[in-house]
C-alpha atoms as a PDB file:
ATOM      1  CA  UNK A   1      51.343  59.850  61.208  1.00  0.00           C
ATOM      2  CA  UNK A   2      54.702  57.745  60.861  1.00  0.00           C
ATOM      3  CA  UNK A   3      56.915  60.976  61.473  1.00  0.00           C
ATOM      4  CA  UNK A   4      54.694  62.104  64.475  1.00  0.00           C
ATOM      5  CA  UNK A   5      55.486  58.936  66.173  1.00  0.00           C
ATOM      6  CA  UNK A   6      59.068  58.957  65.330  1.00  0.00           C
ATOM      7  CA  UNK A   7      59.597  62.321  66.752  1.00  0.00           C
ATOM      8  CA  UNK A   8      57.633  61.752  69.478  1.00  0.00           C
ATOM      9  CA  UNK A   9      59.391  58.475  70.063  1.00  0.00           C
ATOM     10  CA  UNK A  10      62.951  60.380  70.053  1.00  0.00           C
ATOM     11  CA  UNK A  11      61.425  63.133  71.999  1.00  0.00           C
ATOM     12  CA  UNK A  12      60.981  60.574  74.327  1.00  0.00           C
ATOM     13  CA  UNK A  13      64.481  59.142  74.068  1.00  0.00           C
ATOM     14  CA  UNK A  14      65.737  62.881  74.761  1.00  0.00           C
ATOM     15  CA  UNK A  15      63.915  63.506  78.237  1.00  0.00           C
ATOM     16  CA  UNK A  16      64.761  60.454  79.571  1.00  0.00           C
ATOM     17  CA  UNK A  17      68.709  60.813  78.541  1.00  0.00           C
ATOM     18  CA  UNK A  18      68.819  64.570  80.396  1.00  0.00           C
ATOM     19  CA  UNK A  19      66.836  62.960  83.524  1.00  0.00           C
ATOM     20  CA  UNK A  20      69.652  60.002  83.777  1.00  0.00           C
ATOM     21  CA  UNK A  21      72.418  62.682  83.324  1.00  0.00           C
ATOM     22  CA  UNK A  22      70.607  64.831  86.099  1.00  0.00           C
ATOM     23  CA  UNK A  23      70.409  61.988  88.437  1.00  0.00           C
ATOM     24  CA  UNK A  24      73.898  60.060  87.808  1.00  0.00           C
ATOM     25  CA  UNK A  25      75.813  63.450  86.690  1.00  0.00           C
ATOM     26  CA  UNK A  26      77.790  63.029  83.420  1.00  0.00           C
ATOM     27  CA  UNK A  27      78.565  59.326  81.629  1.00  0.00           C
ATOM     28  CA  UNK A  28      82.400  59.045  81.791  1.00  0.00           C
ATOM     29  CA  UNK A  29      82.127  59.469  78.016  1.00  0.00           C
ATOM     30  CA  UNK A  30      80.801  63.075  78.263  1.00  0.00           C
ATOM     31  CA  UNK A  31      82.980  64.455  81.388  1.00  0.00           C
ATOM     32  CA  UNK A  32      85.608  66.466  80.239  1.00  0.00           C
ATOM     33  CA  UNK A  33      89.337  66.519  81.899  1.00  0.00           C
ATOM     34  CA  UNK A  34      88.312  69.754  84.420  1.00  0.00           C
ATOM     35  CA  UNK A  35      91.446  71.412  85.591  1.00  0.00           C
ATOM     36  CA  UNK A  36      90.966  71.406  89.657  1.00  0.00           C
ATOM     37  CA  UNK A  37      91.561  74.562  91.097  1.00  0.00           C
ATOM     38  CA  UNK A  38      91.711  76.456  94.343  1.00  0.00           C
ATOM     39  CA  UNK A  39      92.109  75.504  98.681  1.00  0.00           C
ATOM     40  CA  UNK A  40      91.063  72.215  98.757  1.00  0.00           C
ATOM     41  CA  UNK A  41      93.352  71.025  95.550  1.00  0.00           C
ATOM     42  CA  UNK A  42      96.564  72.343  97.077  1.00  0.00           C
ATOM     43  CA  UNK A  43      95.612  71.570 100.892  1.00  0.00           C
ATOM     44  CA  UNK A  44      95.235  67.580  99.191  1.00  0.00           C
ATOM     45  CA  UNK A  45      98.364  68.381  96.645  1.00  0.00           C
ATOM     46  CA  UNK A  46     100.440  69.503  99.472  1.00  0.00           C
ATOM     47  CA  UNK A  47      99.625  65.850 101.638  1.00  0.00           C
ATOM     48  CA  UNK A  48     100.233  63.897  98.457  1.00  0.00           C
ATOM     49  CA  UNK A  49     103.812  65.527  98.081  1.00  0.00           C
ATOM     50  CA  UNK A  50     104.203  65.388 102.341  1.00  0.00           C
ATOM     51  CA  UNK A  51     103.219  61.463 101.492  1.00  0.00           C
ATOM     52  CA  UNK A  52     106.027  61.036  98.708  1.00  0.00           C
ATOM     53  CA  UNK A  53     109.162  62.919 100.724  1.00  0.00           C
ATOM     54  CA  UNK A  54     107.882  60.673 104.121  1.00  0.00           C
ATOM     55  CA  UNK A  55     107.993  57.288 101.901  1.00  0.00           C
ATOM     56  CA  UNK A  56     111.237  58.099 100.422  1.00  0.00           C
ATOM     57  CA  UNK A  57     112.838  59.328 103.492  1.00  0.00           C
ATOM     58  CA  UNK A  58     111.780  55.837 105.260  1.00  0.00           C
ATOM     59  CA  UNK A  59     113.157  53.780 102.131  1.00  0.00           C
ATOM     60  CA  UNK A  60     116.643  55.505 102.285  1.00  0.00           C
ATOM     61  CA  UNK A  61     116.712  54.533 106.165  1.00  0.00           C
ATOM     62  CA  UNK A  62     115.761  50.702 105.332  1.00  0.00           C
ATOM     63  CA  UNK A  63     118.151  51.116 102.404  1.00  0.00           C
ATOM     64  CA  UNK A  64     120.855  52.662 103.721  1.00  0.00           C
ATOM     65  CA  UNK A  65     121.438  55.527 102.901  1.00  0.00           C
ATOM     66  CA  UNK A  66     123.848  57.317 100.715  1.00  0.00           C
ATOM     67  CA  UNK A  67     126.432  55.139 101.585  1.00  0.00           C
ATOM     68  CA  UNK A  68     125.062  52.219  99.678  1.00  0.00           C
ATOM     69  CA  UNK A  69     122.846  53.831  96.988  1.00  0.00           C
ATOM     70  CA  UNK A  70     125.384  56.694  95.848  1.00  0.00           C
ATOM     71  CA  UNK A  71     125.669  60.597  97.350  1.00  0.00           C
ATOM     72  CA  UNK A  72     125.913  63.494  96.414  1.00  0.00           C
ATOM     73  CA  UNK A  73     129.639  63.623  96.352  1.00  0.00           C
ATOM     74  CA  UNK A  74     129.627  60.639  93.718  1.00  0.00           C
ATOM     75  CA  UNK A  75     126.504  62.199  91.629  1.00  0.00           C
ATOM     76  CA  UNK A  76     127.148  63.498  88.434  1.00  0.00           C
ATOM     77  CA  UNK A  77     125.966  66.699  88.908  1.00  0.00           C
ATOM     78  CA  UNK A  78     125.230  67.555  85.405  1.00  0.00           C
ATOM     79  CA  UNK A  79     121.920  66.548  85.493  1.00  0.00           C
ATOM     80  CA  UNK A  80     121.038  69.155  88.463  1.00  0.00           C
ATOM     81  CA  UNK A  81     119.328  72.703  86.472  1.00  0.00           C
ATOM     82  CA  UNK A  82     119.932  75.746  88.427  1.00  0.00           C
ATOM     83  CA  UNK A  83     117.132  78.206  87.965  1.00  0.00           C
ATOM     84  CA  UNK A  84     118.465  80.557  90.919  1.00  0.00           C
ATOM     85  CA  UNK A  85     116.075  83.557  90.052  1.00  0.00           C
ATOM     86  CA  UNK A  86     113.171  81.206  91.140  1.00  0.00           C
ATOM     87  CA  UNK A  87     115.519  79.479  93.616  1.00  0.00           C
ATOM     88  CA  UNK A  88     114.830  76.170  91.796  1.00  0.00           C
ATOM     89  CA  UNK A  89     116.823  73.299  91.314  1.00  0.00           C
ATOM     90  CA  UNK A  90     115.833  70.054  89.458  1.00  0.00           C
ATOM     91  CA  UNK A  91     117.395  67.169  88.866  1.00  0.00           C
ATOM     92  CA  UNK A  92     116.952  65.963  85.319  1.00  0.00           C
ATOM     93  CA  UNK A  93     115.944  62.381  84.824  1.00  0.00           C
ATOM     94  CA  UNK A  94     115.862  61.157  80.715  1.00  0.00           C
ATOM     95  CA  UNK A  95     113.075  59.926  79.584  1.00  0.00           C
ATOM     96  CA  UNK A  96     111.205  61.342  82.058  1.00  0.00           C
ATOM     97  CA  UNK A  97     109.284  64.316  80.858  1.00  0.00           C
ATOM     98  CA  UNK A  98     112.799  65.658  80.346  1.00  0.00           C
ATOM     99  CA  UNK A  99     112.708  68.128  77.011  1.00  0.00           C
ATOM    100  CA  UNK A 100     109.571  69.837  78.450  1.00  0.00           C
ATOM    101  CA  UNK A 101     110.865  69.959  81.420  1.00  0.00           C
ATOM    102  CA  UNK A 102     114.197  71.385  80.213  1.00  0.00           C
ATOM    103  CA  UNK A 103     112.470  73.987  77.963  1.00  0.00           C
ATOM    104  CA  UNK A 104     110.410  75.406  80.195  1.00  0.00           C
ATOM    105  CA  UNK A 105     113.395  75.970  82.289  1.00  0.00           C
ATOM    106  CA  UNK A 106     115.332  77.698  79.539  1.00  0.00           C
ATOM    107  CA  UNK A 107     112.436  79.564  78.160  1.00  0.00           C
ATOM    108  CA  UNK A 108     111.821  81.143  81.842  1.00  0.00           C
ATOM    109  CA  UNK A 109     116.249  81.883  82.199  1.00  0.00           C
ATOM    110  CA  UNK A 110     115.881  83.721  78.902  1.00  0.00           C
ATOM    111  CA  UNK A 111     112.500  85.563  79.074  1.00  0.00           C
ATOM    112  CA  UNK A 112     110.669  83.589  76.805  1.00  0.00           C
ATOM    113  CA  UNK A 113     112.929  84.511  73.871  1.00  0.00           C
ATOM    114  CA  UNK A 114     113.222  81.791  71.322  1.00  0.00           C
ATOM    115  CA  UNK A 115     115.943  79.127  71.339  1.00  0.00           C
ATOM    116  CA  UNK A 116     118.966  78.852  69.261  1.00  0.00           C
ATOM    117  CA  UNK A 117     118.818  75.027  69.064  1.00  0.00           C
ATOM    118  CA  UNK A 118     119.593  73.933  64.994  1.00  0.00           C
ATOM    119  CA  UNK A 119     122.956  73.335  66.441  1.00  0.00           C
ATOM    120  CA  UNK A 120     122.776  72.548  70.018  1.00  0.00           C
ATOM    121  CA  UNK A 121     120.006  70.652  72.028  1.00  0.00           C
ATOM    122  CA  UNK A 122     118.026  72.329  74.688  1.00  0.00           C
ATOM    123  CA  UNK A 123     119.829  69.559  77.252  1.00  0.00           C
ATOM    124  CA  UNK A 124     123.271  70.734  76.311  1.00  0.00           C
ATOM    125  CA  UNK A 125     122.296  74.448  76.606  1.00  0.00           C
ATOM    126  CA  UNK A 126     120.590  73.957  80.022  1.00  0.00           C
ATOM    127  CA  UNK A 127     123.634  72.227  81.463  1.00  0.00           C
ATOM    128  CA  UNK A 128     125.818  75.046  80.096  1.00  0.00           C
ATOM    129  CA  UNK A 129     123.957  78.229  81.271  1.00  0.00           C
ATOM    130  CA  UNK A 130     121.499  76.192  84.395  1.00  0.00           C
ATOM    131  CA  UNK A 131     124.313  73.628  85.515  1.00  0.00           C
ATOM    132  CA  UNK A 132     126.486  74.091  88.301  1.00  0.00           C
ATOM    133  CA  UNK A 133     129.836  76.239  87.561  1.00  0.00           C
ATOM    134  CA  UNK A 134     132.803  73.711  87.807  1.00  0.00           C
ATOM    135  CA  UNK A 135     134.227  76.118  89.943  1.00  0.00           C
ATOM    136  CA  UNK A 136     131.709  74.478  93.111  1.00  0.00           C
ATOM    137  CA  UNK A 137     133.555  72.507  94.835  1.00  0.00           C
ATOM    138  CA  UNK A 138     131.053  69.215  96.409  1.00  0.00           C
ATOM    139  CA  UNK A 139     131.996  71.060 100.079  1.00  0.00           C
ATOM    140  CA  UNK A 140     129.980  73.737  98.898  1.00  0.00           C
ATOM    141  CA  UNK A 141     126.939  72.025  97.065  1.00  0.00           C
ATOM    142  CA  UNK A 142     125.307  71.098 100.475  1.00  0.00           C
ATOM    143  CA  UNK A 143     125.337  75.058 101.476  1.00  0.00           C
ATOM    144  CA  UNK A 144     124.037  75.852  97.847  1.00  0.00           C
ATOM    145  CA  UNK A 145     121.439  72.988  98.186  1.00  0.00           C
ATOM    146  CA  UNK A 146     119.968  74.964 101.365  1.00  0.00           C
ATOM    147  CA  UNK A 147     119.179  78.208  99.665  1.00  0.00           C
ATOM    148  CA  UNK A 148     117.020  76.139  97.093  1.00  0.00           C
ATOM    149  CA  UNK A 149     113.590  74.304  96.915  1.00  0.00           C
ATOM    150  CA  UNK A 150     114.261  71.124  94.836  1.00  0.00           C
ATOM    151  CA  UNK A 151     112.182  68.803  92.249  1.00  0.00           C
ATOM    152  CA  UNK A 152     112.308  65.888  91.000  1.00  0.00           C
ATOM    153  CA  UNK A 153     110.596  63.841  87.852  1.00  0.00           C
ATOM    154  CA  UNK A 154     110.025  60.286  88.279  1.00  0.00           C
ATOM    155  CA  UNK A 155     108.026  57.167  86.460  1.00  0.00           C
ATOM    156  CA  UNK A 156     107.524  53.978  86.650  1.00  0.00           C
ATOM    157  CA  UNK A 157     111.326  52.010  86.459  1.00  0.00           C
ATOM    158  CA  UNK A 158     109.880  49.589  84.040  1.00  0.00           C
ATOM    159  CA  UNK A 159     107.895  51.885  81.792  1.00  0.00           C
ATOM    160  CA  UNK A 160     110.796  54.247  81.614  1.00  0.00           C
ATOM    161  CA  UNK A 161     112.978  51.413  80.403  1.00  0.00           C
ATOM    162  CA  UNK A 162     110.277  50.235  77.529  1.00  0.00           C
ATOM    163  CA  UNK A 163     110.504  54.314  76.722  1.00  0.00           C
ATOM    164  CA  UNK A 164     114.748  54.986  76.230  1.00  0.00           C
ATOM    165  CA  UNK A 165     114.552  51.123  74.178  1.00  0.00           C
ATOM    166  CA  UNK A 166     112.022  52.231  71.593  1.00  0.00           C
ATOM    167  CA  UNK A 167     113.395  55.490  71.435  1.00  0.00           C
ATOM    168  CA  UNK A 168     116.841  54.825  71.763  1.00  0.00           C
ATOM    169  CA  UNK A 169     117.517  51.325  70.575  1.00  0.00           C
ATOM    170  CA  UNK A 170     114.520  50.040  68.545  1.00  0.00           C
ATOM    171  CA  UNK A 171     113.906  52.939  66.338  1.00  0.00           C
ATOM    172  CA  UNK A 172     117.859  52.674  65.037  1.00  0.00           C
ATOM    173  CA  UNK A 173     118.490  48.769  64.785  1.00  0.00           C
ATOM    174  CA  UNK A 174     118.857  48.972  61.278  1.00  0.00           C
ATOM    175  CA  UNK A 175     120.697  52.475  60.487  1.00  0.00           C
ATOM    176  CA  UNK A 176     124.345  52.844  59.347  1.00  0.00           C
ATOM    177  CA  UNK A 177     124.771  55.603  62.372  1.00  0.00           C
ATOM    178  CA  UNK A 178     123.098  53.684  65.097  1.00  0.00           C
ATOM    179  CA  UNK A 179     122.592  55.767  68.272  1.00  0.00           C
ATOM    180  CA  UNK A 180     123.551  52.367  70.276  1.00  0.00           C
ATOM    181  CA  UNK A 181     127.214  52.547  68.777  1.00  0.00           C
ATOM    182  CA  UNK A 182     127.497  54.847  72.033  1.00  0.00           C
ATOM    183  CA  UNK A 183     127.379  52.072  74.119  1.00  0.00           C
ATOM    184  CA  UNK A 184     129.713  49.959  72.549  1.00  0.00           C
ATOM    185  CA  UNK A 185     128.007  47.619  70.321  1.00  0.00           C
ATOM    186  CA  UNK A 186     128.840  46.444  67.679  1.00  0.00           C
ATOM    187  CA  UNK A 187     126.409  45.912  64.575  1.00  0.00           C
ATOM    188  CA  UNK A 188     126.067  42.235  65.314  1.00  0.00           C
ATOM    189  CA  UNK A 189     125.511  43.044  68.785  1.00  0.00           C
ATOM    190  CA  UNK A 190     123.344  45.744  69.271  1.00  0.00           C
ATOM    191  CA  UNK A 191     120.011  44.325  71.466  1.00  0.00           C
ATOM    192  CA  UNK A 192     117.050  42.890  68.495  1.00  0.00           C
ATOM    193  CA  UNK A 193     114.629  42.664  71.248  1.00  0.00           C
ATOM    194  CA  UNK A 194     113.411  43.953  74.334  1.00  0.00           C
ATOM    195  CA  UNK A 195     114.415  40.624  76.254  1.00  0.00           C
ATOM    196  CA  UNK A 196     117.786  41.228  74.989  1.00  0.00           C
ATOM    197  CA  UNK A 197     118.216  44.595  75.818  1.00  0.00           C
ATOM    198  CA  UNK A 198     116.679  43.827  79.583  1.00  0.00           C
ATOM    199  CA  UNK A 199     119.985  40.993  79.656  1.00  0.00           C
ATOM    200  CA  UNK A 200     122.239  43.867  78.336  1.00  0.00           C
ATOM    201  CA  UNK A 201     120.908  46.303  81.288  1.00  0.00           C
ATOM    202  CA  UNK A 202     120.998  43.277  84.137  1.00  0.00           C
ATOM    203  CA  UNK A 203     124.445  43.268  83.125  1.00  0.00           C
ATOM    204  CA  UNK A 204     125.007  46.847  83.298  1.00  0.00           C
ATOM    205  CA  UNK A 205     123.163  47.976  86.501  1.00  0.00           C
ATOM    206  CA  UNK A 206     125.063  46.714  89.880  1.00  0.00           C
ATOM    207  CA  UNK A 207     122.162  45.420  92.038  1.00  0.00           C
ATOM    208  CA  UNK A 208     124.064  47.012  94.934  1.00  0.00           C
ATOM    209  CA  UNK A 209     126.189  50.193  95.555  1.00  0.00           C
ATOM    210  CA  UNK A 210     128.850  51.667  96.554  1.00  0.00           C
ATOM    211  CA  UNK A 211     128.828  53.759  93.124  1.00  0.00           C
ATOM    212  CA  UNK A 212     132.050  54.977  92.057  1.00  0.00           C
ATOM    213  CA  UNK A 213     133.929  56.862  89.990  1.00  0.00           C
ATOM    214  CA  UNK A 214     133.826  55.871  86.098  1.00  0.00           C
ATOM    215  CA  UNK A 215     131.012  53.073  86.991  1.00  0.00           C
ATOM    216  CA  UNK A 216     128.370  56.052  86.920  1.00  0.00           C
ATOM    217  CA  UNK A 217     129.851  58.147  83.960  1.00  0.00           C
ATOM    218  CA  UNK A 218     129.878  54.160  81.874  1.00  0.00           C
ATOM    219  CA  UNK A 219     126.055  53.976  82.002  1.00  0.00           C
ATOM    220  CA  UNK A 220     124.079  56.331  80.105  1.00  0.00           C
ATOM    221  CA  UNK A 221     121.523  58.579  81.390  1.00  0.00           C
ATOM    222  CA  UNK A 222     118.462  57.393  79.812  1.00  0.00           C
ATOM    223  CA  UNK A 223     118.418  54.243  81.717  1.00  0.00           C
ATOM    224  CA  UNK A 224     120.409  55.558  84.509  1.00  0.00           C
ATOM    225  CA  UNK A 225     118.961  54.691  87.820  1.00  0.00           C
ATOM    226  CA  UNK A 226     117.089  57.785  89.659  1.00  0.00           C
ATOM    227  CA  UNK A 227     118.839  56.665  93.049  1.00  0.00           C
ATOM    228  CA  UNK A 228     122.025  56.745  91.015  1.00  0.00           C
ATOM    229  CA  UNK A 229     121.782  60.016  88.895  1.00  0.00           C
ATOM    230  CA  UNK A 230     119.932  62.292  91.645  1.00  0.00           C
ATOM    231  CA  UNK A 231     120.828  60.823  94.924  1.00  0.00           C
ATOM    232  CA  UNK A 232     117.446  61.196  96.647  1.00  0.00           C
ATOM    233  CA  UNK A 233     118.812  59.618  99.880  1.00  0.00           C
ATOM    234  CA  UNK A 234     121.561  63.191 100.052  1.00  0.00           C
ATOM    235  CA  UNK A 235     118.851  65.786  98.982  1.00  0.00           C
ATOM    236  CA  UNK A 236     115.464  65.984 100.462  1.00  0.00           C
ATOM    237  CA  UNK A 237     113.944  66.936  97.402  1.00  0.00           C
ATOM    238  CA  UNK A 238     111.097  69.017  98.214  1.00  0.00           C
ATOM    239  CA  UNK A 239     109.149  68.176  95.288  1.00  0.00           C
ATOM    240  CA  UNK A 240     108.331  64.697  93.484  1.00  0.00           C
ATOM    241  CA  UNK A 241     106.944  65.053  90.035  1.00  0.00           C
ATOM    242  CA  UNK A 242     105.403  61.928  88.915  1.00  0.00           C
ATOM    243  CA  UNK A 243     104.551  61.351  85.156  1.00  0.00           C
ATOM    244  CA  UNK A 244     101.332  59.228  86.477  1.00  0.00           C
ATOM    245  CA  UNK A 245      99.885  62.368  87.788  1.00  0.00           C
ATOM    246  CA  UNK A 246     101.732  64.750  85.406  1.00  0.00           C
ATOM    247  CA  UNK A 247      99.086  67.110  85.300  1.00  0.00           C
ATOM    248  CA  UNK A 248      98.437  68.207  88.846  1.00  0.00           C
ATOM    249  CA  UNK A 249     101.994  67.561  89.985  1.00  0.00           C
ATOM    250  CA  UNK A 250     103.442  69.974  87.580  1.00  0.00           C
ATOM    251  CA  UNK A 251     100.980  72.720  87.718  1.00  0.00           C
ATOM    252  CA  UNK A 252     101.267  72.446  91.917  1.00  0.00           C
ATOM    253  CA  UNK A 253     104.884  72.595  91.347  1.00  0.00           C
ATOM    254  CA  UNK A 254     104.943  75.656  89.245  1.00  0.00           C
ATOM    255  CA  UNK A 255     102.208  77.430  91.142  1.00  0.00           C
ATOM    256  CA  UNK A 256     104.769  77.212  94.374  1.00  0.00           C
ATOM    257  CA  UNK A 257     107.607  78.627  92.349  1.00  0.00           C
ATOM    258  CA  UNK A 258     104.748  81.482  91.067  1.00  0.00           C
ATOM    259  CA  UNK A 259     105.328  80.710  87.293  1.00  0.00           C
ATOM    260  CA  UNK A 260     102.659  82.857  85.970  1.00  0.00           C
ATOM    261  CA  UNK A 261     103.095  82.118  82.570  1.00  0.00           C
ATOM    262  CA  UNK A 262     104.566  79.271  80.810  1.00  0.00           C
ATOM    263  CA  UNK A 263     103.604  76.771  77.545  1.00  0.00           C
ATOM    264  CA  UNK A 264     100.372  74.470  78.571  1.00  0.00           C
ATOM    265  CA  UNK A 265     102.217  71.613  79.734  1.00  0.00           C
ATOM    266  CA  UNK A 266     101.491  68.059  77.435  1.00  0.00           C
ATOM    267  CA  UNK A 267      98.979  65.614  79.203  1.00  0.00           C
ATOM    268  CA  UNK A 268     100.507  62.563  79.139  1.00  0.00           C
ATOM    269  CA  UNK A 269      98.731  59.116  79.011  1.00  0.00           C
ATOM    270  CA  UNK A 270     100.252  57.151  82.389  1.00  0.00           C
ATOM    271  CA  UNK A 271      97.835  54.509  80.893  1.00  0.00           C
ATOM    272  CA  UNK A 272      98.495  53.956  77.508  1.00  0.00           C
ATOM    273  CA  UNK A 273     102.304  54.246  78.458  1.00  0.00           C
ATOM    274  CA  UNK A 274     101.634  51.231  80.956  1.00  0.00           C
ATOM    275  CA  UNK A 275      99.852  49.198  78.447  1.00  0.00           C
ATOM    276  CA  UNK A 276     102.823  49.594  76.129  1.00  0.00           C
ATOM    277  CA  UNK A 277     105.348  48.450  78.263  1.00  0.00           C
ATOM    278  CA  UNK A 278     103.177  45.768  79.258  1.00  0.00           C
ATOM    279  CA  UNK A 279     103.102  44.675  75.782  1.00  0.00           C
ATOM    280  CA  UNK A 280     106.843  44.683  75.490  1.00  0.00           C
ATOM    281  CA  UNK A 281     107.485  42.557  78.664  1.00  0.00           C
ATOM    282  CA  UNK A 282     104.949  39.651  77.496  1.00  0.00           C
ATOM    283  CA  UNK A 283     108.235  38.682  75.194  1.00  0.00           C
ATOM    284  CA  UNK A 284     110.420  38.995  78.713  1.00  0.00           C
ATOM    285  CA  UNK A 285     111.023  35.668  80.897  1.00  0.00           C
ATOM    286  CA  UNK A 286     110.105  35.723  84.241  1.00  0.00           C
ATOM    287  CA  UNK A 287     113.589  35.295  85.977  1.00  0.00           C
ATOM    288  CA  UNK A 288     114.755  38.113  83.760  1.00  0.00           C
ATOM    289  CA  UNK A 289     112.022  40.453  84.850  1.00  0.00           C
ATOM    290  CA  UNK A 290     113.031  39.262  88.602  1.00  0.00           C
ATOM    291  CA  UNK A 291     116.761  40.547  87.986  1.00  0.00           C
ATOM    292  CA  UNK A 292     115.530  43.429  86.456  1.00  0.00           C
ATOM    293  CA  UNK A 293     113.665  44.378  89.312  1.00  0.00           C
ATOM    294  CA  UNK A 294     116.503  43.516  91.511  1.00  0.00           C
ATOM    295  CA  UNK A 295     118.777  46.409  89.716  1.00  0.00           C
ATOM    296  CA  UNK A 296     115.957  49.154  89.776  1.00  0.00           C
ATOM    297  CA  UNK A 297     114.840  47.735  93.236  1.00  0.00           C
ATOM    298  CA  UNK A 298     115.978  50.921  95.134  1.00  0.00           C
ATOM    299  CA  UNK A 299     113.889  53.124  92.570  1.00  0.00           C
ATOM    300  CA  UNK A 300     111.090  51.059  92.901  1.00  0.00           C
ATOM    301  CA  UNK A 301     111.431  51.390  97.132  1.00  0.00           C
ATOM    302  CA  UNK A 302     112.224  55.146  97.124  1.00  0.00           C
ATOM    303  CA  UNK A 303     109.227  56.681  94.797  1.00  0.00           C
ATOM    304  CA  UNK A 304     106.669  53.829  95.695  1.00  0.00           C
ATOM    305  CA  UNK A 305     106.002  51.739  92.340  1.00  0.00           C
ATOM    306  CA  UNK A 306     105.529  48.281  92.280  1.00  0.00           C
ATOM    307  CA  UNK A 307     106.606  45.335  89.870  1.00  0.00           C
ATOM    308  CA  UNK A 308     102.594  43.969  89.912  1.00  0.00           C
ATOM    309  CA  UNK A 309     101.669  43.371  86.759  1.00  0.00           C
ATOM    310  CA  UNK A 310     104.729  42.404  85.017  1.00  0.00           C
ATOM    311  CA  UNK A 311     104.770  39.146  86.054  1.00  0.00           C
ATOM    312  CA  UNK A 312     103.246  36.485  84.497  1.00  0.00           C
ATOM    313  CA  UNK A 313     102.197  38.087  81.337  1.00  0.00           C
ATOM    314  CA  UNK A 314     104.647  35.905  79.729  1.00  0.00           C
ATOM    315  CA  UNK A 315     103.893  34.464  76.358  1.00  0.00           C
END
């Protein structure tokens, strides 16, 4: 009689579990991430990326153009990729999606056939065969520019930074061979916290252009400023990729330039990337998170993030 009620009882349970699923639709534990598909996805994909070019366009006018936040004449253009049999260009920001992005790039210039890379890294081999022949002159790049659609892959400033430190800084602190040797630390000196490392790049990063000459080549690309290192206020870039929506963005992107096959691009967790950094800036003082913003501020303007958040989450 006890095992009659029991299933009976979870019987019970079962019914009214599919009714509240038929009623509500799916608990946010049981949906599944649905790839969206068809019209209405690229009809509200193409107004998102009409959105992004407007905004940027109207912070480069309030800005002031090129001739404060750095052209294309003073880019270095080594970070533009060439893909001309897909009349593609992106620019290539670090820490940014980059090594995907750079791979699916080669593997579509060499026909899917497998890299050589034991010896080289799929960066330098996509500025040697994708990058611009030093034989352009920057008269000509505007022409060249015209013939192309461009792209490019941005994230939030301040989550980017917390990304290149633990990569490039944190994880080496202690090794003979540190990757930050590169920027001219010494042992003693190389950054033993975030905080510090946010000083080292206040010092670094001009709040204010003109850019010129070796000032651009002296800071390095993984914390490079995206006004700085793809001069968004020169090229009208037709596409911007943003790691929060990674996803849609890239699969809208590569739809337009009719990839038809290419490696299942990685999801990537906006969220749990945010909650990191977050993390990292409780040990950041206020005033240095203010200066911080202050040298980004043009990024921040031009692809619509805000510093909310940051603030006040000091411990």
């Amino acid at each position: 009689m006890g095992r009659i009620k029991f299933k009976v009882a979870l019987l019970w349970i079962f019914f009214v579990f599919v009714f509240f699923i038929l009623k509500n639709g799916d608990p946010a534990w049981l949906q599944f991430n649905e790839i969206e598909t068809g019209p209405k996805w690229r009809s509200k994909m193409q107004v998102e990326q009409q959105h992004r070019r407007l905004h940027t366009q109207k912070a480069c006018q309030l800005l002031g153009n090129s001739s404060k936040y750095a052209s294309l004449d003073e880019m270095n253009s080594s970070h533009l990729l060439w893909l001309m049999r897909r009349r593609m260009m992106t620019c290539i920001n670090n820490k940014v999606g980059s090594t995907w992005w750079v791979n699916l790039l080669l593997q579509d210039y060499f026909d899917g056939e497998p890299l050589l890379t034991a010896y080289r890294s799929p960066h330098y081999i996509a500025e040697t065969v994708l990058g611009l022949s030093p034989t352009i002159s920057s008269f000509e790049r505007p022409e060249l520019l015209k013939s192309v659609r461009s792209v490019i892959i941005v994230r939030h400033p301040f989550v980017r930074l917390v990304s290149a430190y633990r990569d490039k800084i944190e994880s080496c602190v202690d090794k003979d061979a540190c990757y930050a040797y590169k920027y001219g630390f010494t042992r003693q000196s190389v950054p033993r916290s975030f905080s510090a490392f946010v000083e080292f790049l206040i010092r670094t990063i001009p709040e204010s252009g003109p850019f010129r000459g070796q000032l651009i080549n002296d800071i390095d690309s993984h914390w490079l400023p995206y006004y700085i290192n793809c001069a968004p206020c020169d090229i009208k870039y037709d596409f911007i990729v943003k790691m929060e929506s990674w996803q849609d963005d890239v699969r809208f992107v590569l739809e337009n330039f009719n990839f038809t096959s290419f490696r299942e691009n990685e999801r990537i967790n906006a969220s749990n990337a945010t909650h990191v950094a977050l993390e990292y800036f409780k040990d950041v003082e206020p005033h240095l998170i203010s200066s911080l913003y202050s040298a980004y501020f043009a990024d921040f303007e031009m692809f619509g993030y805000s510093p909310n958040g940051f603030y006040n989450i000091y411990k």
